[in-house]
N, C-alpha and C. Protein backbone atom coordinates (compact mmCIF):
# COMPACT_ATOMS: atom_id res chain seq x y z
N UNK A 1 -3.07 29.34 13.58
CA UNK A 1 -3.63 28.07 13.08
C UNK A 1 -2.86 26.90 13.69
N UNK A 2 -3.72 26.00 14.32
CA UNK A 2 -2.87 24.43 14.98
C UNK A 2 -2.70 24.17 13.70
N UNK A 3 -1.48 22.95 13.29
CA UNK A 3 -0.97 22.30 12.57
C UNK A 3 -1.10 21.04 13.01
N UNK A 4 -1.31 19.87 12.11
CA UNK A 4 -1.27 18.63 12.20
C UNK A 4 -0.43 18.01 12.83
N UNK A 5 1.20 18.56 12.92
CA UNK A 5 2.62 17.88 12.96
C UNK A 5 3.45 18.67 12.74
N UNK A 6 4.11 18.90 13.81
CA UNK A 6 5.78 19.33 13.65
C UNK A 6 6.88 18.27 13.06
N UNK A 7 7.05 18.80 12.27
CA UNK A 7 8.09 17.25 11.31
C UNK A 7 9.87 17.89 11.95
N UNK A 8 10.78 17.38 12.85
CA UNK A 8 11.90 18.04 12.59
C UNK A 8 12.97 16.70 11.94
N UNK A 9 13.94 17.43 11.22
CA UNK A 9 14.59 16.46 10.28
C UNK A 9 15.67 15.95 11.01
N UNK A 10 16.00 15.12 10.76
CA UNK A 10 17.81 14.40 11.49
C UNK A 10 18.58 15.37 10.34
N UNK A 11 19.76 15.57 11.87
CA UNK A 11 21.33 16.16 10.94
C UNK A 11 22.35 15.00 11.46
N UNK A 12 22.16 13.84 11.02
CA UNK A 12 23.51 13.10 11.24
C UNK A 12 23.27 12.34 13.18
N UNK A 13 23.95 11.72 12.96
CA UNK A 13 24.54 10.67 14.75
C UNK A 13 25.64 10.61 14.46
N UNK A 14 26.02 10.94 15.71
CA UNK A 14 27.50 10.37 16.37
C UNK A 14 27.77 8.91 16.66
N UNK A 15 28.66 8.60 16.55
CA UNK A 15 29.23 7.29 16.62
C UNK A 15 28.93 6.57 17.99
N UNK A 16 28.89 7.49 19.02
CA UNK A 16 28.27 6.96 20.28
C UNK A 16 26.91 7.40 20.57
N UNK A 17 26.05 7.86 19.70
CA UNK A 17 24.94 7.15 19.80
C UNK A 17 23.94 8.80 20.25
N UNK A 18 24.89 9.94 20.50
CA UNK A 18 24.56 11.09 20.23
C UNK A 18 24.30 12.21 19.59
N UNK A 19 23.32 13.40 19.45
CA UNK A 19 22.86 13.91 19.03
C UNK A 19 24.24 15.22 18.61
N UNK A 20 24.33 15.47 17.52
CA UNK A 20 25.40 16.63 16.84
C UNK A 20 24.65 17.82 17.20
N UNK A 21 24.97 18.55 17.10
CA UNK A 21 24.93 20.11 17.86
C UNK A 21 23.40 20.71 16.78
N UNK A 22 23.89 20.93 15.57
CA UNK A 22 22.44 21.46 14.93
C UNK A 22 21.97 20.45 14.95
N UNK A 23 21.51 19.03 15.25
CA UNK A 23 20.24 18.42 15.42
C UNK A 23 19.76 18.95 16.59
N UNK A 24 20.27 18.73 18.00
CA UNK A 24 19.89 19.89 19.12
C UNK A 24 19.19 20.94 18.74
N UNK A 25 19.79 21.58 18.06
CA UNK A 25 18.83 22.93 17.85
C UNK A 25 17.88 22.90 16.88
N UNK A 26 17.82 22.16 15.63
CA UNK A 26 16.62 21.70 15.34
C UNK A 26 15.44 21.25 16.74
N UNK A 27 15.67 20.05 17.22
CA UNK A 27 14.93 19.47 18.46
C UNK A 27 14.30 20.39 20.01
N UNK A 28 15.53 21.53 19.56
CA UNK A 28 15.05 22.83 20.79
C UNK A 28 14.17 23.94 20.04
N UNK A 29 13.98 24.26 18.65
CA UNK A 29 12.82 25.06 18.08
C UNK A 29 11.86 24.11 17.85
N UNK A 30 11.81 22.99 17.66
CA UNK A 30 10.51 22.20 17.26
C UNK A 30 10.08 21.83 18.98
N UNK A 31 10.99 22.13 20.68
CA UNK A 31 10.20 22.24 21.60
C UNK A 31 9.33 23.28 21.68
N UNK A 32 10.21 24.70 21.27
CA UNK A 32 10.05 25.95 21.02
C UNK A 32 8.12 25.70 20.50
N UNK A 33 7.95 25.53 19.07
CA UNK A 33 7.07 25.56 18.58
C UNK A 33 5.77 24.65 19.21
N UNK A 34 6.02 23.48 19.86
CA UNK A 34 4.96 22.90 20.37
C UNK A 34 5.03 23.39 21.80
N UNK A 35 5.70 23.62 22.58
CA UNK A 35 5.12 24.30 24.00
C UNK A 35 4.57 26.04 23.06
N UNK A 36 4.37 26.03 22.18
CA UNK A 36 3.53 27.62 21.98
C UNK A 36 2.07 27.37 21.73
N UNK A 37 2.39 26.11 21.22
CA UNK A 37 0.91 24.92 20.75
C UNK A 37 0.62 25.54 19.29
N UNK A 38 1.83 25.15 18.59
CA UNK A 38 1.60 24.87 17.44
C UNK A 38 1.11 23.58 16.94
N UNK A 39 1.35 22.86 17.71
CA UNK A 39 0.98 21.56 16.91
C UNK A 39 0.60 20.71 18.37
N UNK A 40 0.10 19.47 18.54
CA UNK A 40 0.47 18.50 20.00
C UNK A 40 1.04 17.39 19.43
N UNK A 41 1.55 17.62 18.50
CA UNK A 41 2.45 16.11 18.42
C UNK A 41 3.88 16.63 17.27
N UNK A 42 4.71 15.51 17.34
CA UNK A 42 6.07 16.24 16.57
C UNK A 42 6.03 14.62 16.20
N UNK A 43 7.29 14.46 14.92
CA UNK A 43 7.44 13.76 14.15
C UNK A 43 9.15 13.59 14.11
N UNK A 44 10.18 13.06 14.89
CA UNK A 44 11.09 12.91 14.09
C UNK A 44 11.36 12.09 13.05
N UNK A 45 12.26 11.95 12.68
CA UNK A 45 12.58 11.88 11.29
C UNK A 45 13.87 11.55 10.99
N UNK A 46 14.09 9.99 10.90
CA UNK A 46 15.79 10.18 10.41
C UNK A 46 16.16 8.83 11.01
N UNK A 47 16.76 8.17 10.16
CA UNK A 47 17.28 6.93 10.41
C UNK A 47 18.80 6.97 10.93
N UNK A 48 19.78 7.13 9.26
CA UNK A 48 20.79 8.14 9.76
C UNK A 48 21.50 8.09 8.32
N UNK A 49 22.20 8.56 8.17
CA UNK A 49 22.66 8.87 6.70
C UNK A 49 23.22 7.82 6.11
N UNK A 50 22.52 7.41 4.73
CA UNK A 50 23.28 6.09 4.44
C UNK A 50 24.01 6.34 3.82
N UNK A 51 25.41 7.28 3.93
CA UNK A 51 27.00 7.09 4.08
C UNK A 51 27.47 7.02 5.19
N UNK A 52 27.62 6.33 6.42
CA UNK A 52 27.95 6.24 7.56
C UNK A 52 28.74 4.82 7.21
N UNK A 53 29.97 4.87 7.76
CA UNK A 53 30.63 4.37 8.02
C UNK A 53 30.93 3.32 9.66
N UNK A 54 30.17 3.24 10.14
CA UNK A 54 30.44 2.92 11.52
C UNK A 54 28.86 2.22 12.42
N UNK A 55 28.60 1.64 12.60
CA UNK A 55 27.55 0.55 13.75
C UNK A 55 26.78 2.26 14.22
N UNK A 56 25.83 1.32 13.98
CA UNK A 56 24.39 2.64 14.55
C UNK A 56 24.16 2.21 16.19
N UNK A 57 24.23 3.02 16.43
CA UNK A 57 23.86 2.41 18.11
C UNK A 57 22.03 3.25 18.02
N UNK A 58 21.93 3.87 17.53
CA UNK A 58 20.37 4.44 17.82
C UNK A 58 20.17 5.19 16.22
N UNK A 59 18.68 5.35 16.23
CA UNK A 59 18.45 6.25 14.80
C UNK A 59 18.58 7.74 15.38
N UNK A 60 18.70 8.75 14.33
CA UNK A 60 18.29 10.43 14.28
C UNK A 60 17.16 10.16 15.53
N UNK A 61 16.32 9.76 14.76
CA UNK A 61 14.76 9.68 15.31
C UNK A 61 14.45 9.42 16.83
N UNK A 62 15.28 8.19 17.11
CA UNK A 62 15.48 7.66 18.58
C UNK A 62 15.86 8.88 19.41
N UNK A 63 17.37 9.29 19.20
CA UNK A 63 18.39 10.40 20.04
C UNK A 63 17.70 11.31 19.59
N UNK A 64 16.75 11.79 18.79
CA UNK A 64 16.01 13.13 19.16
C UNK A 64 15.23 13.14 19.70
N UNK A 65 14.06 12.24 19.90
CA UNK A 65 13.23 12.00 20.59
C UNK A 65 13.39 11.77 22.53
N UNK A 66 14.66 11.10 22.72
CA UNK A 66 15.47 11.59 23.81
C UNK A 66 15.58 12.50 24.11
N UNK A 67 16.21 12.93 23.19
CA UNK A 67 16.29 14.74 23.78
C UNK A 67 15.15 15.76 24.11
N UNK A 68 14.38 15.41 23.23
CA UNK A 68 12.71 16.00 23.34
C UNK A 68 12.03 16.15 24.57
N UNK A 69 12.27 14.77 25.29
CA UNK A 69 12.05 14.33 26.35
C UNK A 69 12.51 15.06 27.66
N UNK A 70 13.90 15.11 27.23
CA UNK A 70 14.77 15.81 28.31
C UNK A 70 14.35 17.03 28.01
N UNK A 71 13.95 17.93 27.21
CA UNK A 71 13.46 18.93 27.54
C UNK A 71 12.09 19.07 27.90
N UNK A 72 11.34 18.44 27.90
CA UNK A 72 10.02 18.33 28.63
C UNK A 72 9.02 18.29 27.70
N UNK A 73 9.03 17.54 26.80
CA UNK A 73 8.18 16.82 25.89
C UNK A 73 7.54 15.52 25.77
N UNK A 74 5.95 15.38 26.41
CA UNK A 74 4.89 14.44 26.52
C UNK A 74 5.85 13.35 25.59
N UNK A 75 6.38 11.90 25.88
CA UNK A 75 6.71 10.89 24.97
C UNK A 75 5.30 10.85 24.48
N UNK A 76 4.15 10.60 24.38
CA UNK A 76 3.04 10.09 23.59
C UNK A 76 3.14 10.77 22.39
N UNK A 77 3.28 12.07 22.51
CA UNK A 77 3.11 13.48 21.75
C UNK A 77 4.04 13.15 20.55
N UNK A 78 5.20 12.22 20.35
CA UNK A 78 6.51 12.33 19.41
C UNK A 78 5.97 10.83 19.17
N UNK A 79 6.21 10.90 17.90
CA UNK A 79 6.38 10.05 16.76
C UNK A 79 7.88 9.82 16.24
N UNK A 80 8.28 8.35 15.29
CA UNK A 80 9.50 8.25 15.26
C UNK A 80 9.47 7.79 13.53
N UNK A 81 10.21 8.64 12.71
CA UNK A 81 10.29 8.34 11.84
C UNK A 81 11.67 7.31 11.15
N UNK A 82 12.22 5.81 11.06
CA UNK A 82 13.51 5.42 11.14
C UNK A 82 13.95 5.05 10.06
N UNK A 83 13.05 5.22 9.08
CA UNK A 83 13.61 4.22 8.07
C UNK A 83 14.67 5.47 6.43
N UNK A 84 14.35 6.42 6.68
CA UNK A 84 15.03 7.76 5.97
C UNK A 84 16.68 7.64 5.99
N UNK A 85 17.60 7.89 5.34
CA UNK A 85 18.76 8.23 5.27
C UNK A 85 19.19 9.37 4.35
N UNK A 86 18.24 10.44 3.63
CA UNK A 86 18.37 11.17 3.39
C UNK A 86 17.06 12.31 3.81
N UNK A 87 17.15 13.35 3.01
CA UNK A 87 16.06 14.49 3.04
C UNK A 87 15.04 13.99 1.83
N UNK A 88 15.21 13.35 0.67
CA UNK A 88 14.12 12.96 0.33
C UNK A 88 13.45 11.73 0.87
N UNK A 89 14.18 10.39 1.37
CA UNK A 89 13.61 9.58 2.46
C UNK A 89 12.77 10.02 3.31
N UNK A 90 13.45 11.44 4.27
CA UNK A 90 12.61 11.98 5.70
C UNK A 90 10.97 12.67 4.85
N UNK A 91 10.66 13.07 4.06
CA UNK A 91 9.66 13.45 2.93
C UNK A 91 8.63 12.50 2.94
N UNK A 92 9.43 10.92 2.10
CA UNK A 92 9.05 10.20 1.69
C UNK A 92 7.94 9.25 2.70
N UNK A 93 8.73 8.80 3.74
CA UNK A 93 8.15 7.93 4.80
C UNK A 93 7.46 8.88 5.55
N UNK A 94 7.75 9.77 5.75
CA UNK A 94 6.96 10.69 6.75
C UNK A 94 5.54 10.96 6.24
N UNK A 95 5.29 10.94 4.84
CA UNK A 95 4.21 10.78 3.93
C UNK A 95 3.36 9.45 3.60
N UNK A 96 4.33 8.76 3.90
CA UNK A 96 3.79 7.59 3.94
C UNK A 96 3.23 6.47 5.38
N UNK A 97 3.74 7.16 5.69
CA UNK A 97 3.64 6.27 7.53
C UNK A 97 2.98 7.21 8.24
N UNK A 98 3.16 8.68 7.63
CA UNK A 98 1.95 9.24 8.93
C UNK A 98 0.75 10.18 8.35
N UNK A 99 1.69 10.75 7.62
CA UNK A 99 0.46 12.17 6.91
C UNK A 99 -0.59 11.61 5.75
N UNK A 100 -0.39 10.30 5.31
CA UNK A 100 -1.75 9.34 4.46
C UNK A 100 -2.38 9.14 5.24
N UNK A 101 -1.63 7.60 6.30
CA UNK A 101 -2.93 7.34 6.80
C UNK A 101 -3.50 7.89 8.02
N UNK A 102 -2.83 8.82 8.61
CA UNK A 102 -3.66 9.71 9.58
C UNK A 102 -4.27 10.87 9.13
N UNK A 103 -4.06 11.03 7.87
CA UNK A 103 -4.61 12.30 6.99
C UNK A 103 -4.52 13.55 7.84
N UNK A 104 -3.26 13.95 8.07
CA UNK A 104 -2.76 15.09 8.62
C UNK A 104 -2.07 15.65 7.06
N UNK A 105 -2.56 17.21 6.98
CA UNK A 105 -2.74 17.62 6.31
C UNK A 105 -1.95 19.47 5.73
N UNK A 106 -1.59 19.52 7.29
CA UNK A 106 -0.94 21.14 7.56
C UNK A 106 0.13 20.92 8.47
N UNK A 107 1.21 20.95 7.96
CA UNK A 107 2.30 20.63 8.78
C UNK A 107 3.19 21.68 8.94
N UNK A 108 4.24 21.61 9.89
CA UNK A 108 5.21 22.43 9.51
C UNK A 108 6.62 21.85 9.68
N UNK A 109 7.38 21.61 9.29
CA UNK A 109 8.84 21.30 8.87
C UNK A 109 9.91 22.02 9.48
N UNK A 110 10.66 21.44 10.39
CA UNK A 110 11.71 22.43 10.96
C UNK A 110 13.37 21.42 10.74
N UNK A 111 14.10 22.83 9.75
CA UNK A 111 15.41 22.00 9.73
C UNK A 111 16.10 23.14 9.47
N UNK A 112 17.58 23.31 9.62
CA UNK A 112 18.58 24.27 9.80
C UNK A 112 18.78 25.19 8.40
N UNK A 113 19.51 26.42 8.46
CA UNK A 113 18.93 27.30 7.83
C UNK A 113 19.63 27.20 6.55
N UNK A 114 20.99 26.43 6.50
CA UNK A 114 21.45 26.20 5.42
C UNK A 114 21.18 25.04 4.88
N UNK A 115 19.82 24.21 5.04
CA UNK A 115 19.97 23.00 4.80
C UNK A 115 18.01 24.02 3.87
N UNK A 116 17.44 24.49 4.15
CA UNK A 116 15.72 25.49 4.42
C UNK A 116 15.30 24.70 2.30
N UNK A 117 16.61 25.32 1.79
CA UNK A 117 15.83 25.27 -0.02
C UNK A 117 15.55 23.99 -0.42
N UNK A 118 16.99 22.97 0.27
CA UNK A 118 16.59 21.71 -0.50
C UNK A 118 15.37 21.14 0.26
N UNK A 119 15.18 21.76 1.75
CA UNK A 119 14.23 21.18 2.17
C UNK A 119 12.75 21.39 1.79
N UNK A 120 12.65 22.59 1.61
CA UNK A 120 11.23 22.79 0.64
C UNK A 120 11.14 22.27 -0.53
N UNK A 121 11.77 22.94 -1.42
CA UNK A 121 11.98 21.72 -2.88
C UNK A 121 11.51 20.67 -2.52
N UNK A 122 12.29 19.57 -2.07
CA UNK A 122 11.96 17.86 -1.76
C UNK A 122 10.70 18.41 -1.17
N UNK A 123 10.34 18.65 0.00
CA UNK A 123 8.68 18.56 0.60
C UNK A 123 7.81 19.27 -0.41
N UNK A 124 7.95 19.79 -0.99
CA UNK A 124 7.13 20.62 -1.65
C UNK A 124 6.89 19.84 -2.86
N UNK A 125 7.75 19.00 -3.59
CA UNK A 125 8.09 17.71 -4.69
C UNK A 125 7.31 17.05 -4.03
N UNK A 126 7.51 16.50 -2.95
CA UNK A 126 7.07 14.63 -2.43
C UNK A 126 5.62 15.22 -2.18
N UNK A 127 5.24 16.42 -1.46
CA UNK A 127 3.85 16.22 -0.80
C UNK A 127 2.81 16.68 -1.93
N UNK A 128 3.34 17.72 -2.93
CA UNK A 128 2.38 18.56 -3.87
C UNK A 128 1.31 19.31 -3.16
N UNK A 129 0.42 19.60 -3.81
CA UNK A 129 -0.48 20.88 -3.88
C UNK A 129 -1.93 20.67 -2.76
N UNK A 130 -1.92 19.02 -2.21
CA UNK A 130 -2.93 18.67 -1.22
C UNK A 130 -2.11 18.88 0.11
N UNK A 131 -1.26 19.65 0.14
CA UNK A 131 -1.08 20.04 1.62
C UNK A 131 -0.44 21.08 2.43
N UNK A 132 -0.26 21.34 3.29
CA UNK A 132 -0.31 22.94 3.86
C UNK A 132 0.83 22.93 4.49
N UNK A 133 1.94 23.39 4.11
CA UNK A 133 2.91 22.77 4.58
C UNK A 133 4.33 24.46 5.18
N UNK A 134 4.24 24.73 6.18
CA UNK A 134 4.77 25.54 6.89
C UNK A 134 6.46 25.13 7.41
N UNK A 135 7.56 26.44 7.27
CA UNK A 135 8.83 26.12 7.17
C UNK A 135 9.29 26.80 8.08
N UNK A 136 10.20 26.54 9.32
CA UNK A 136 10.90 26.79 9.98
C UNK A 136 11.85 26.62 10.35
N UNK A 137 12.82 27.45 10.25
CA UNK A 137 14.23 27.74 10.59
C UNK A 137 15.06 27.68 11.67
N UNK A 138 16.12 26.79 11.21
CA UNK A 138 16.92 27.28 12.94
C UNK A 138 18.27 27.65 12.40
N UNK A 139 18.92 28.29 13.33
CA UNK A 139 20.34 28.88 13.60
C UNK A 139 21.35 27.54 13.60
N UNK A 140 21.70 27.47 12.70
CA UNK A 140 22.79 26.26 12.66
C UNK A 140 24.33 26.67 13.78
N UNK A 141 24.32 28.18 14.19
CA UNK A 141 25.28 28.69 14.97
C UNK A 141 26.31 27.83 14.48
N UNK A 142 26.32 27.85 12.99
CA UNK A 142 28.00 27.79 12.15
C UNK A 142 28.82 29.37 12.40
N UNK A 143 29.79 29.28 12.07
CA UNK A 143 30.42 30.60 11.68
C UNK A 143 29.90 30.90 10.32
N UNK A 144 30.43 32.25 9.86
CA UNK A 144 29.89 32.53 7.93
C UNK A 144 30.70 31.52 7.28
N UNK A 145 32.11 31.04 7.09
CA UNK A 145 32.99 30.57 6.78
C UNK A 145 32.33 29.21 6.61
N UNK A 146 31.77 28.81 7.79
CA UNK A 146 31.63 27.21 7.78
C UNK A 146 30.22 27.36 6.98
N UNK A 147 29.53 28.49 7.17
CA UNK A 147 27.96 28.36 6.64
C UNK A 147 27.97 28.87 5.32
N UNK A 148 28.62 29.53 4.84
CA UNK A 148 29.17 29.20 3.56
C UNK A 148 29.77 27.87 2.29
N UNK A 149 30.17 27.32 3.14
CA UNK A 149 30.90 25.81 2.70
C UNK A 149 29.42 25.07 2.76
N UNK A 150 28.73 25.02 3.98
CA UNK A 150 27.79 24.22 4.15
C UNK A 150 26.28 24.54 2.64
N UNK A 151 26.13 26.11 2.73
CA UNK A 151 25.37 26.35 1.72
C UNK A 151 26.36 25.90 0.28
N UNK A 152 26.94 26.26 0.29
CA UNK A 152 27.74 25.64 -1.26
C UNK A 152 27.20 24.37 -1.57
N UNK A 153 27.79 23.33 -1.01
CA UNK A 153 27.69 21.98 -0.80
C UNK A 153 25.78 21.25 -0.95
N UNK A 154 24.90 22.44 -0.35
CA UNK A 154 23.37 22.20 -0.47
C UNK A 154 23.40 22.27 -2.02
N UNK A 155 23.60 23.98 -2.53
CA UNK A 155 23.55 23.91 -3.72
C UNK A 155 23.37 22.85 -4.46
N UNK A 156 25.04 21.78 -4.50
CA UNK A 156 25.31 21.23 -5.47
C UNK A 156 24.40 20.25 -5.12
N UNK A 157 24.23 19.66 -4.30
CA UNK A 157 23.12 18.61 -3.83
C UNK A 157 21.55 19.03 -4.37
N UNK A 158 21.40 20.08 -4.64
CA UNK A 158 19.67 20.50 -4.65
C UNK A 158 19.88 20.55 -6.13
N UNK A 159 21.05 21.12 -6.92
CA UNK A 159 20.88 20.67 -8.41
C UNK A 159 21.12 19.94 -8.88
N UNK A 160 21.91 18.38 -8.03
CA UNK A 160 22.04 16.91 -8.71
C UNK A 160 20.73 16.35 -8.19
N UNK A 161 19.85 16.64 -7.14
CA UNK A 161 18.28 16.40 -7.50
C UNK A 161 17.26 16.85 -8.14
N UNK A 162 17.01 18.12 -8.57
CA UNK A 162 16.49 18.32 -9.53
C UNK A 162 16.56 18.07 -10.86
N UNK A 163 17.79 17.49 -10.90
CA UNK A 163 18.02 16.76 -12.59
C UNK A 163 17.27 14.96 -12.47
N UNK A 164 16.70 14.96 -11.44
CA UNK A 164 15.95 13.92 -11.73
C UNK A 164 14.45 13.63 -11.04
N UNK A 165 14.23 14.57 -10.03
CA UNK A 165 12.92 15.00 -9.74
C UNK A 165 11.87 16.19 -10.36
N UNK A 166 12.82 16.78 -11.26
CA UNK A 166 12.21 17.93 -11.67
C UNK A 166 11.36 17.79 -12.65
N UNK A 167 11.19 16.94 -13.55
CA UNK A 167 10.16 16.18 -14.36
C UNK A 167 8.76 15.84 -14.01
N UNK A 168 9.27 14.96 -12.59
CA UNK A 168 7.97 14.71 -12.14
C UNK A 168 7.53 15.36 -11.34
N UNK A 169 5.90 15.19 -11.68
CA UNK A 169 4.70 16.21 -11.15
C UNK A 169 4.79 16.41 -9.30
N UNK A 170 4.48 17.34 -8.77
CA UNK A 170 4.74 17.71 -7.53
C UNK A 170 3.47 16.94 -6.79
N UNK A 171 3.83 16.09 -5.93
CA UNK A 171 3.04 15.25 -5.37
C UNK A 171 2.70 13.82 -6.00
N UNK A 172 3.58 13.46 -7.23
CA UNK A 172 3.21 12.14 -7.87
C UNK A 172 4.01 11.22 -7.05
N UNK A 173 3.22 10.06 -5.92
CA UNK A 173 4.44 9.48 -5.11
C UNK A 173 4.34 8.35 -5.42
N UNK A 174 3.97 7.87 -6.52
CA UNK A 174 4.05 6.88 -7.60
C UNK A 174 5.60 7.05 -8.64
N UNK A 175 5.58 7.96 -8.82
CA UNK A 175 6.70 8.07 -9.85
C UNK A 175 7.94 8.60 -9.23
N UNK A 176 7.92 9.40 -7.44
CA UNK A 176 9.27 9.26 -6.77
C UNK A 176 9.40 8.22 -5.80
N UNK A 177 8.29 6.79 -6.34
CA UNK A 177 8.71 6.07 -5.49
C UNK A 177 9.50 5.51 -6.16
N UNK A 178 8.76 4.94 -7.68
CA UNK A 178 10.00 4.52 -8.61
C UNK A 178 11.03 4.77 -9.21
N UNK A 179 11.66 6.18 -8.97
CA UNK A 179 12.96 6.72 -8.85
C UNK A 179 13.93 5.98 -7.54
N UNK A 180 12.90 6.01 -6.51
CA UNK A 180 13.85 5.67 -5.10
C UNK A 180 14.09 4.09 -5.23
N UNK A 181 13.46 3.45 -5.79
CA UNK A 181 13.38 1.96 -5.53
C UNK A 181 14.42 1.83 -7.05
N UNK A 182 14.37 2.35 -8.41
CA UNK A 182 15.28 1.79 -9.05
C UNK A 182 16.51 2.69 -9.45
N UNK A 183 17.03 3.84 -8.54
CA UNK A 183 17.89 4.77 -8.77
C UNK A 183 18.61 5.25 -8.05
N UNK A 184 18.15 5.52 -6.31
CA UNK A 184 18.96 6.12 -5.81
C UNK A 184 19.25 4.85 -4.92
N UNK A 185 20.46 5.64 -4.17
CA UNK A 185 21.71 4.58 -4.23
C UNK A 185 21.06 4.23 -2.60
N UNK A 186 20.67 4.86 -1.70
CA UNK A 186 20.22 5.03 -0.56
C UNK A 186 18.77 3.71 -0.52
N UNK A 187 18.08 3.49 -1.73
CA UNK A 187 16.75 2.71 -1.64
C UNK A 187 16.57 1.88 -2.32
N UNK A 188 17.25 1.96 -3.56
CA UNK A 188 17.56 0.74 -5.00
C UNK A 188 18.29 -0.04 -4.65
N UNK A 189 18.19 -1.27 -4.77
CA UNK A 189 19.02 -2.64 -4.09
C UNK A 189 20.02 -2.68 -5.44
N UNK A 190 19.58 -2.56 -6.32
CA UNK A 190 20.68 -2.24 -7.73
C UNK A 190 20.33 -1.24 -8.45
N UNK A 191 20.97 0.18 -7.63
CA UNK A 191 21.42 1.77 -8.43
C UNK A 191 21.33 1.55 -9.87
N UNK A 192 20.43 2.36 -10.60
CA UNK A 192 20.70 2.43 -11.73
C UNK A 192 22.07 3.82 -12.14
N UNK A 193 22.32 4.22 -11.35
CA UNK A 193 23.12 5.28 -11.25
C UNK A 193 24.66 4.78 -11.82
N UNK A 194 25.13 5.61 -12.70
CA UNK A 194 26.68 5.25 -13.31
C UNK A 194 27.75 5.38 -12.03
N UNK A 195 28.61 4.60 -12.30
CA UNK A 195 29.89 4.59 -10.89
C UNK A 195 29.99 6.16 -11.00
N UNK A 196 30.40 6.83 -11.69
CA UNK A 196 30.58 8.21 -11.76
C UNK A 196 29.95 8.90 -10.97
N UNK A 197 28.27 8.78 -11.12
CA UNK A 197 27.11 9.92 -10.58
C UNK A 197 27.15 9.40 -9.23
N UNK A 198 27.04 8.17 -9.24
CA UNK A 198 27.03 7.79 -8.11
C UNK A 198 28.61 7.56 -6.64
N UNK A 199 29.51 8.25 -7.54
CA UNK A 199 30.81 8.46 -6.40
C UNK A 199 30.57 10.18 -5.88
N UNK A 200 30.12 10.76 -6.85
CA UNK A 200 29.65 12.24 -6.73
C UNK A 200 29.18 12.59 -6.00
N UNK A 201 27.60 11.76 -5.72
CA UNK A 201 26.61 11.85 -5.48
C UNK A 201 26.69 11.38 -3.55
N UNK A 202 27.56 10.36 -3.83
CA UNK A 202 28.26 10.15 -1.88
C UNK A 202 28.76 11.02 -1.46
N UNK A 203 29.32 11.61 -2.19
CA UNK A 203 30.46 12.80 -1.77
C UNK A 203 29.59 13.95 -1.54
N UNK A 204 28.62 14.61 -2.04
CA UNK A 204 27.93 15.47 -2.20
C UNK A 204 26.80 15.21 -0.86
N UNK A 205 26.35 14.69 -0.69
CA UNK A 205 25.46 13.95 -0.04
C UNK A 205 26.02 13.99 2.05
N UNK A 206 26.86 13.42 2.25
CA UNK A 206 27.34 13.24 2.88
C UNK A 206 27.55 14.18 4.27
N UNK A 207 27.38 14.13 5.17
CA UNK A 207 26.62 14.90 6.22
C UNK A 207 27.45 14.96 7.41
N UNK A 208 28.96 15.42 7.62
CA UNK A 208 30.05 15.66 8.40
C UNK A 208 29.42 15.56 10.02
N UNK A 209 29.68 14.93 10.70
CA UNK A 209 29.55 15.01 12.28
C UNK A 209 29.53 16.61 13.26
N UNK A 210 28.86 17.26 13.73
CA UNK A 210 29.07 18.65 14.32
C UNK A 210 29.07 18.36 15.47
């Protein structure tokens, strides 16, 4: 079955303006999948994490789409998603800027393998039950040690969001818009979030350079 859109997610930028090692390999299975002709167009995705500390020289979205390129990917074919700084952001806008009003409808989602639960959860939350939505994996080529730490760390992140998405109905993007606009710290101009949840919630969140 063609798919509407290859969506692949940002893992973080480097300070000079380059792509970290598992975004690469995200960006080399989502070539993978469209030279098989899964899809004719791809979607990045990713502004860049809003805990960054340091001057953006380019988005996720930009430096993957570069890279796309360099591996021999039609520029017309890629779309740029910039405005995301997390995995429910990359969901959010990607739903909103492309899969409404182009009414693309069957997608498939490619992001690293320890990152796979929170990423369904959130897509599976933001898009609900009107869409067809296919998951693919890549090799983060961590060690167990490091991919261990890394799955830990999802965990705690996928159950400090479900304590506040899990209420609402799967696909209501009325009611996770008004979570994002008066709660999370990433989209709310004033967090309703306690200093507490919200020092946690940076820490937890937070997306180490590879």
């Amino acid at each position: 079955m063609t798919r509407d859109a290859i969506i692949i997610l940002g893992s973080g930028i480097n300070p000079d303006g380059s792509l970290p090692a598992i975004a690469k390999r995200r960006v080399e299975k989502g070539f993978e999948l469209y030279k098989k002709g899964l899809a004719k167009r791809i979607i990045m995705s990713g502004k860049c994490p809003f805990t960054i500390d340091y001057e953006l020289k380019r988005t996720e979205a930009k430096a993957m789409k570069m890279y796309a390129v360099s591996l021999g990917i039609d520029t017309k074919d890629i779309f740029t998603e910039e405005k995301s700084g997390d995995t429910l952001g990359n969901a959010f806008f990607v739903r909103t800027l492309f899969l409404e009003p182009k009414k693309w409808k069957n997608i498939t989602v490619v992001t690293s393998d320890y990152h796979m639960a929170r990423t369904k959860y959130i897509f599976s939350k933001m898009l609900g039950p009107g869409y067809d939505i296919d998951f693919q994996e890549t090799d983060s080529g961590l060690s167990k040690e490091e991919l261990k730490k890394k799955e830990s760390k999802e965990n705690k992140i996928l159950s400090f969001t479900k304590m506040f998405l899990e209420k609402i109905p799967d696909g209501d993007l009325k009611a996770i818009q008004e979570f994002m606009l008066s709660e999370h710290p990433a989209y709310a101009p004033n967090s309703k979030f306690s200093e507490l949840i919200k020092d946690n919630f940076f820490k937890m969140i937070q997306r180490p350079q590879n």
